[in-house]
C-alpha atoms as a PDB file:
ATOM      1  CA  UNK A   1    -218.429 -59.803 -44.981  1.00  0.00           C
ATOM      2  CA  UNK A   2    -216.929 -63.372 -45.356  1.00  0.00           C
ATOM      3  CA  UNK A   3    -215.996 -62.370 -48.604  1.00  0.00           C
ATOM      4  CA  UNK A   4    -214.064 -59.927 -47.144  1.00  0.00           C
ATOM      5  CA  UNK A   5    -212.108 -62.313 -44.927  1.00  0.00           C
ATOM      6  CA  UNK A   6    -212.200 -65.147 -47.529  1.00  0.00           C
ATOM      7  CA  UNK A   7    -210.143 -62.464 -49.744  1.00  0.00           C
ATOM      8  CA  UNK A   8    -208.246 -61.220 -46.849  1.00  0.00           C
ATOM      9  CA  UNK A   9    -207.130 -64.884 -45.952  1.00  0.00           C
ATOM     10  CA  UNK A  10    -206.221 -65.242 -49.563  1.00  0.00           C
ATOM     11  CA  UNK A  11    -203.549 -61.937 -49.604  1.00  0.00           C
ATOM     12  CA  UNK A  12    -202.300 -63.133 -46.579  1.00  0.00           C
ATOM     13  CA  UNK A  13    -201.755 -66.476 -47.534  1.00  0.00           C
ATOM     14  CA  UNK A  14    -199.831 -65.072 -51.120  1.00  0.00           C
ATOM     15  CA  UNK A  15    -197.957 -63.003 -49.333  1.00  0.00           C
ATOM     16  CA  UNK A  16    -196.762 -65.910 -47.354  1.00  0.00           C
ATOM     17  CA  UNK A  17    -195.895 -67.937 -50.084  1.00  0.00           C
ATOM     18  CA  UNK A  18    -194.231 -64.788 -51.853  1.00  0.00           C
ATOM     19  CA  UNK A  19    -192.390 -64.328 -48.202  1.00  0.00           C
ATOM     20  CA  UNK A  20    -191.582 -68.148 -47.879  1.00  0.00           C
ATOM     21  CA  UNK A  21    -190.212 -68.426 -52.037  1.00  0.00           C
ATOM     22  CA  UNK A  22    -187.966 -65.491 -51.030  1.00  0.00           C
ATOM     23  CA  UNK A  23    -186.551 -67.018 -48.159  1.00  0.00           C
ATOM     24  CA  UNK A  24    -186.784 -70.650 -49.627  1.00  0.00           C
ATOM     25  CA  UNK A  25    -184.358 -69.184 -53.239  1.00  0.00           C
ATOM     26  CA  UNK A  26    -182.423 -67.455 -50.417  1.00  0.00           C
ATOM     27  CA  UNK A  27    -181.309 -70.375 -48.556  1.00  0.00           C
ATOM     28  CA  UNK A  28    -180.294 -71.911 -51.529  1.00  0.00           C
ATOM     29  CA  UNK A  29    -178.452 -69.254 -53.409  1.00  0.00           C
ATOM     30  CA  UNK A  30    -175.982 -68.785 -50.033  1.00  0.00           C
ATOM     31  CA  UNK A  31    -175.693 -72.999 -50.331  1.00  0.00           C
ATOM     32  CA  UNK A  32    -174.840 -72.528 -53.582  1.00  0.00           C
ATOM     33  CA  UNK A  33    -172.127 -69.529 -52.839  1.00  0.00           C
ATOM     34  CA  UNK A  34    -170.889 -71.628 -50.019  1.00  0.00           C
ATOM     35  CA  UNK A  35    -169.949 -75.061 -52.413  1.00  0.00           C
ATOM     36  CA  UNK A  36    -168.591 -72.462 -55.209  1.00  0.00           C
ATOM     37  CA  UNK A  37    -166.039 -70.921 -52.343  1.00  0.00           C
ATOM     38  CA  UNK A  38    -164.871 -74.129 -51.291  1.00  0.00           C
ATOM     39  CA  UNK A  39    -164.434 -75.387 -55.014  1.00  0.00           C
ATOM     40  CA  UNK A  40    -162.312 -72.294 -55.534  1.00  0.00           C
ATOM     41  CA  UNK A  41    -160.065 -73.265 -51.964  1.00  0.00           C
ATOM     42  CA  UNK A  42    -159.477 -76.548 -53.444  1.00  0.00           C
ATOM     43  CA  UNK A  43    -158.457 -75.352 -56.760  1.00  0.00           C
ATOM     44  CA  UNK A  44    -156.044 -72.491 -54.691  1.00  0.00           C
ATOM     45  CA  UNK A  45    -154.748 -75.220 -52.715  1.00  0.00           C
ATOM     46  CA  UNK A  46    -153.912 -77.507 -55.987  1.00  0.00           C
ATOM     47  CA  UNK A  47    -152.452 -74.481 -57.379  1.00  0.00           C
ATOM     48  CA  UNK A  48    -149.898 -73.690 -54.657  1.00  0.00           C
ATOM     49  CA  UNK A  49    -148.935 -77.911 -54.556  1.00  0.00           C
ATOM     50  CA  UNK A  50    -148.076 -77.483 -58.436  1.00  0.00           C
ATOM     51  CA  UNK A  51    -146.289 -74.464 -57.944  1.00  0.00           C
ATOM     52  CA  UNK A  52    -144.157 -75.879 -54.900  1.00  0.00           C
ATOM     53  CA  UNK A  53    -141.295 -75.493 -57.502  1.00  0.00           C
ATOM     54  CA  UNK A  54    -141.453 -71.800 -56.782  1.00  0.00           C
ATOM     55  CA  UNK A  55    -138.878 -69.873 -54.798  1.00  0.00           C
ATOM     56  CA  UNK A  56    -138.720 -66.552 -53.108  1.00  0.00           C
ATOM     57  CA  UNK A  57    -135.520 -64.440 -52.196  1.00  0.00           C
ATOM     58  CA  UNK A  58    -133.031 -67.353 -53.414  1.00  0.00           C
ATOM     59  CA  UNK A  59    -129.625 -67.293 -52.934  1.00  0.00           C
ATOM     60  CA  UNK A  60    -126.653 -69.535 -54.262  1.00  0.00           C
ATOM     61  CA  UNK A  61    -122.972 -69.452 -53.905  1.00  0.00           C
ATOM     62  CA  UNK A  62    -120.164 -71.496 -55.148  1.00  0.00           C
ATOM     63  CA  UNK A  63    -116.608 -71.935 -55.198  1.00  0.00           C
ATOM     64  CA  UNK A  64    -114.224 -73.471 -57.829  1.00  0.00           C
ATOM     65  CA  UNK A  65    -110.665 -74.803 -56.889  1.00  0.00           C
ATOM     66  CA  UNK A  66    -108.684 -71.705 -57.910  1.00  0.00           C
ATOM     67  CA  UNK A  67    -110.895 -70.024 -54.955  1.00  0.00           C
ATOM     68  CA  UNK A  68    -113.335 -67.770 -57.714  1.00  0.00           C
ATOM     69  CA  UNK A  69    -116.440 -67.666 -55.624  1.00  0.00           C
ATOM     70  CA  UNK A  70    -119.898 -67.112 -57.311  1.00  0.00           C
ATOM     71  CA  UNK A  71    -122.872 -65.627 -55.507  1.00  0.00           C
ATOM     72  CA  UNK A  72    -125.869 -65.137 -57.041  1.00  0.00           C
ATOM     73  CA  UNK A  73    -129.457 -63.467 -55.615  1.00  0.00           C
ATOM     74  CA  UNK A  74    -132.814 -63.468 -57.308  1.00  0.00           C
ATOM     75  CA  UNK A  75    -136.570 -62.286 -56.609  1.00  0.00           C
ATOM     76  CA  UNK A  76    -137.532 -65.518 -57.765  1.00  0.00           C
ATOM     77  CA  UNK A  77    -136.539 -69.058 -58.633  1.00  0.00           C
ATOM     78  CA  UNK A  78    -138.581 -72.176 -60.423  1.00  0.00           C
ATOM     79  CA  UNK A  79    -136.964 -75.114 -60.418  1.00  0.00           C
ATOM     80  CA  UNK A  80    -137.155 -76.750 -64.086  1.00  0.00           C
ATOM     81  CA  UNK A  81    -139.782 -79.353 -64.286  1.00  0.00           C
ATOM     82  CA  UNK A  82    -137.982 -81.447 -66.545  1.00  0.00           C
ATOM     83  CA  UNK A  83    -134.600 -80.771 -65.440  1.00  0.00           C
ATOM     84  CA  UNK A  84    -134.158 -80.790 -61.674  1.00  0.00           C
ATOM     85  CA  UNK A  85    -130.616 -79.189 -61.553  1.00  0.00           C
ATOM     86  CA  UNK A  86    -131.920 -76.039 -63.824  1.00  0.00           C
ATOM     87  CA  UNK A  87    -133.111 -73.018 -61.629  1.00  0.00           C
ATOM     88  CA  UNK A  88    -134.999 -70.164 -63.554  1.00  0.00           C
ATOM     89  CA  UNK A  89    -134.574 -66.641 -61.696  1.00  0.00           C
ATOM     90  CA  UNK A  90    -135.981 -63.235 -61.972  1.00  0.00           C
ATOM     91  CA  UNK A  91    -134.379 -59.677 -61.064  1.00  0.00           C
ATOM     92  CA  UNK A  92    -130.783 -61.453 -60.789  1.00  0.00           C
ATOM     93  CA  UNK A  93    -127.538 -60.190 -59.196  1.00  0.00           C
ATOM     94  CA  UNK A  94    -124.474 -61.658 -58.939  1.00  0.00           C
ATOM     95  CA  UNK A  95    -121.123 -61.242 -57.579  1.00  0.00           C
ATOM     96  CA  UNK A  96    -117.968 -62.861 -58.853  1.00  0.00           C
ATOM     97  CA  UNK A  97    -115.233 -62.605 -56.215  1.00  0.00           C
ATOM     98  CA  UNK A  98    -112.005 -63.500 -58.573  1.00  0.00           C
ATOM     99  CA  UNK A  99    -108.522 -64.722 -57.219  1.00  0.00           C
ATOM    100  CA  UNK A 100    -105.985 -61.953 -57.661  1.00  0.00           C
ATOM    101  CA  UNK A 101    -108.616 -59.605 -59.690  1.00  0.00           C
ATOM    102  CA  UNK A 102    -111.441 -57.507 -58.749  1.00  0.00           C
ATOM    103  CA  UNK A 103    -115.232 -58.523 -58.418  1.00  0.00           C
ATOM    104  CA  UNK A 104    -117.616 -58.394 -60.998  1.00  0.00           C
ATOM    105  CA  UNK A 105    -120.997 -57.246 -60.724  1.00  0.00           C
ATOM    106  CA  UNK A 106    -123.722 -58.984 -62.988  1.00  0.00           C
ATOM    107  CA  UNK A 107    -127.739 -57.725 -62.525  1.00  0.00           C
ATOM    108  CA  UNK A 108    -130.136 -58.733 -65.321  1.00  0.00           C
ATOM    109  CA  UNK A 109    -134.066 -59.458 -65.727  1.00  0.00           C
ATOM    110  CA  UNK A 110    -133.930 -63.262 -66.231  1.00  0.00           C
ATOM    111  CA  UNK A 111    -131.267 -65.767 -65.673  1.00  0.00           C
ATOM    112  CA  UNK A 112    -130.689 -69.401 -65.688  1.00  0.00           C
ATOM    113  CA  UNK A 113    -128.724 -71.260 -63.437  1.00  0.00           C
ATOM    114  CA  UNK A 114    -127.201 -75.197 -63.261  1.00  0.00           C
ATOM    115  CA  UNK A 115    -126.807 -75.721 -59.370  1.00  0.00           C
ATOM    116  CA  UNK A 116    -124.646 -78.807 -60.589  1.00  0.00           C
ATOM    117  CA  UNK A 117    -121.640 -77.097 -62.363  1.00  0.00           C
ATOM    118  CA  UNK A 118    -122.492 -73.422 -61.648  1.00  0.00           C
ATOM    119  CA  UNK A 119    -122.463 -72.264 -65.182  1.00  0.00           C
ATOM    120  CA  UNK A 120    -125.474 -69.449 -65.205  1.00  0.00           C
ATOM    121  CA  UNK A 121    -126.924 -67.400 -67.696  1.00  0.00           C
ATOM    122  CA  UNK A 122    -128.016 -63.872 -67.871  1.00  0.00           C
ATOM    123  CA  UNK A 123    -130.599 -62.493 -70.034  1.00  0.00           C
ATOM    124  CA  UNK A 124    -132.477 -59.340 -71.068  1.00  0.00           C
ATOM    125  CA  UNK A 125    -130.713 -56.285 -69.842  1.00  0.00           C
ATOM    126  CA  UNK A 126    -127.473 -57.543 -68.805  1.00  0.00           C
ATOM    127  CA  UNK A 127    -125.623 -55.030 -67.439  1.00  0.00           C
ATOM    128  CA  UNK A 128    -121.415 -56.094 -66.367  1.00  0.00           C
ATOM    129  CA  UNK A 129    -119.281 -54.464 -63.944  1.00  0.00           C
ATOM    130  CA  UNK A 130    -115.508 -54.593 -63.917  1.00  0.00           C
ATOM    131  CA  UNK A 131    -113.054 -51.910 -62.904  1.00  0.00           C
ATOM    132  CA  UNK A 132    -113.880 -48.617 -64.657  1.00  0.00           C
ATOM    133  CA  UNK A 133    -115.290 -51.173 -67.513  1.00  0.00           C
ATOM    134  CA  UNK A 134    -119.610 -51.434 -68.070  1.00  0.00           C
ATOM    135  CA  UNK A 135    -120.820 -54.052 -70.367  1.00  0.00           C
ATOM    136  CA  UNK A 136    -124.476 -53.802 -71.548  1.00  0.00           C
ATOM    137  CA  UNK A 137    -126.591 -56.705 -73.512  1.00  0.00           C
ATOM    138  CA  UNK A 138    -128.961 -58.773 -73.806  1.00  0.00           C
ATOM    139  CA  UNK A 139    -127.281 -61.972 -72.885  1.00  0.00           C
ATOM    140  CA  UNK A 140    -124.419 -63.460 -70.852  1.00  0.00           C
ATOM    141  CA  UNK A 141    -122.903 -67.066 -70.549  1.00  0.00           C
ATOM    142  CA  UNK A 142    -120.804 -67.911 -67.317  1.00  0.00           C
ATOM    143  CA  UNK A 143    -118.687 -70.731 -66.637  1.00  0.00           C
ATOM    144  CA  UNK A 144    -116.681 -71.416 -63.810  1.00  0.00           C
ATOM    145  CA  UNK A 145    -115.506 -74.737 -65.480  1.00  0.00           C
ATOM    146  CA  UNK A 146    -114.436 -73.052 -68.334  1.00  0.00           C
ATOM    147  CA  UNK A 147    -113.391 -69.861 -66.458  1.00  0.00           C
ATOM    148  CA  UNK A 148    -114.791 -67.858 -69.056  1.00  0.00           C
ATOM    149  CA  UNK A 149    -117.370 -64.772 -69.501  1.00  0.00           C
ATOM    150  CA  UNK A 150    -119.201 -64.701 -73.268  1.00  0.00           C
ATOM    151  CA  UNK A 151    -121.316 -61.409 -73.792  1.00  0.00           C
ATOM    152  CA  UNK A 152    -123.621 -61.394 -76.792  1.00  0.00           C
ATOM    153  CA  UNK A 153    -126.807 -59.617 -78.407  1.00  0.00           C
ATOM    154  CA  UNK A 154    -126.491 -55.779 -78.354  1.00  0.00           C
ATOM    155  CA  UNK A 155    -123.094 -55.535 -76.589  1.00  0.00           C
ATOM    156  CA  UNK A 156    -122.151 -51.687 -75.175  1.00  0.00           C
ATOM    157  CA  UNK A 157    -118.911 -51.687 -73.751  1.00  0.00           C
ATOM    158  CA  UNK A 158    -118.006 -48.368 -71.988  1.00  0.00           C
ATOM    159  CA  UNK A 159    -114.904 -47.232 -69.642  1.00  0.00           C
ATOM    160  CA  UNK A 160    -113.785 -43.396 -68.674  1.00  0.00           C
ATOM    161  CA  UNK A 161    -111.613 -43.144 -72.502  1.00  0.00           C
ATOM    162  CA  UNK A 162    -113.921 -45.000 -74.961  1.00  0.00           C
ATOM    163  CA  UNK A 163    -117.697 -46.594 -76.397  1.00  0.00           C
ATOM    164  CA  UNK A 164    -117.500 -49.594 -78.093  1.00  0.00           C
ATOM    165  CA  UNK A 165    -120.694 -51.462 -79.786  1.00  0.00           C
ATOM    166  CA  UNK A 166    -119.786 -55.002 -80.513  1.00  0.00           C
ATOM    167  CA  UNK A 167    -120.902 -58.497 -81.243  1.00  0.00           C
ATOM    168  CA  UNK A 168    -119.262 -60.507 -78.490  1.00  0.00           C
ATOM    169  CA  UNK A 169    -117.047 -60.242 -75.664  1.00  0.00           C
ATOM    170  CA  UNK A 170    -115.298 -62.405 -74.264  1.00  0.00           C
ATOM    171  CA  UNK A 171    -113.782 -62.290 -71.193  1.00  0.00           C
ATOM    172  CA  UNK A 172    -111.134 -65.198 -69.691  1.00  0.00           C
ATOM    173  CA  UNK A 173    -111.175 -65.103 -66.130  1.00  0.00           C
ATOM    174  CA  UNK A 174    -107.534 -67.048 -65.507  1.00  0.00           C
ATOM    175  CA  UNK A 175    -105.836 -64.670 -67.906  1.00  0.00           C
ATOM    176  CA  UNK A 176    -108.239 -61.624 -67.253  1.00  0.00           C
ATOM    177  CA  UNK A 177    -107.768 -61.318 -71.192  1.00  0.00           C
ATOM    178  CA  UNK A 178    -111.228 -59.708 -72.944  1.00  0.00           C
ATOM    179  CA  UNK A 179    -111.548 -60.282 -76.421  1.00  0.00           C
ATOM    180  CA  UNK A 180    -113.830 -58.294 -78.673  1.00  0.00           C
ATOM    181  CA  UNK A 181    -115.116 -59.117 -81.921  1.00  0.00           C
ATOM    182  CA  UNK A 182    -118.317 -59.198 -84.528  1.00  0.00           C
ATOM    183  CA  UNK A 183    -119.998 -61.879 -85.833  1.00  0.00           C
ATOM    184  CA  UNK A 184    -119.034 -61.372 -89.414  1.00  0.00           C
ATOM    185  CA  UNK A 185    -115.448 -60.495 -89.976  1.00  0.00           C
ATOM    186  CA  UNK A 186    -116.493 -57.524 -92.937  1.00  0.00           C
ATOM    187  CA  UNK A 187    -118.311 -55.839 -89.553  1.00  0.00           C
ATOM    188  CA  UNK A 188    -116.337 -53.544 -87.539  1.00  0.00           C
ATOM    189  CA  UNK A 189    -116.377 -53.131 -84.031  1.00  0.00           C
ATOM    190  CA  UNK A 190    -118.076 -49.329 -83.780  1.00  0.00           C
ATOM    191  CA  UNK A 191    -115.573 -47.187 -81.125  1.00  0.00           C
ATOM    192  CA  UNK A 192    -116.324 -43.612 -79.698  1.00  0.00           C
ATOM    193  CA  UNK A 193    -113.850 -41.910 -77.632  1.00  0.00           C
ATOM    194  CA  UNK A 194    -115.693 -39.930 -74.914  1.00  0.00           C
END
């Protein structure tokens, strides 16, 4: 008989120590958990103090002293690191109001914009509105200062009469001249009528 007890002591005393492990490796896994989760706060909240350079919804607009006014939109903005005056933006549109001309409409992926002298550029899938007239390419320089328009990389230009593939246009927005030309002077520019 006590060696019944004595053996029924003993399970009862493993299967507190079995009970009392679990709990014990318990505890400490949810301490464990709970320093990991505050780690990863910290790291958000270093994350987000780095990344203060980030804009959402941005909006610019600017005026030259003919009266041209430039507005541009984006999705997103990151102010250059290196260059505080350089703004990076994504999903652009813009809208050039032009004295004594109609507007032009600018959209592209990408574009880069100088908040000192205005002069932005456009890249990847740079579509151009003017008139009847649709420009498509890769790449767009603006200038206010020099009150000029440069097109480049893949160039479509399309109105109601004509397709032309080019090199370059240019566009001057004083004159409202457009020039067209390739790179290399053997090329020629490609025309379809439509």
């Amino acid at each position: 008989m006590k060696k019944k007890i004595l053996l029924r002591i003993f399970y009862i005393t493993i299967f507190f120590f079995i009970l009392i492990s679990i709990f014990y490796f318990n505890i400490k896994e949810k301490k464990k958990n709970a320093s990991v989760n505050i780690l990863v706060e910290e790291i958000v909240e270093e994350e987000n103090y780095t990344s203060s350079n980030i804009l959402k919804n941005v909006k610019y607009s600017a005026k030259d002293l003919n009266g041209n006014l430039l507005i541009i939109e984006a999705d997103y903005g990151e102010i250059d690191s290196s260059e505080k005056n350089i703004i990076f933006l994504k999903n652009v549109k813009a809208l050039i109001t032009l004295t004594n001309a109609e507007n032009i409409q600018i959209t592209s992926n990408f574009g880069k914009y100088n908040i000192n002298n205005f002069d932005t550029i456009f890249s990847k899938n740079v579509i151009i509105n003017y008139l009847k007239n649709n420009i498509t390419g890769d790449y767009l320089d603006f200038s206010l200062k020099r009150n000029s328009l440069i097109a480049s990389k893949n160039i479509t230009y399309t109105n109601d009469k004509n397709i032309l593939k080019a090199d370059i246009i240019t566009m001057n927005l004083k004159t409202k001249d457009i020039k067209i030309q390739m790179h290399e002077s053997e090329k020629k520019i490609n025309i379809k009528s439509n």
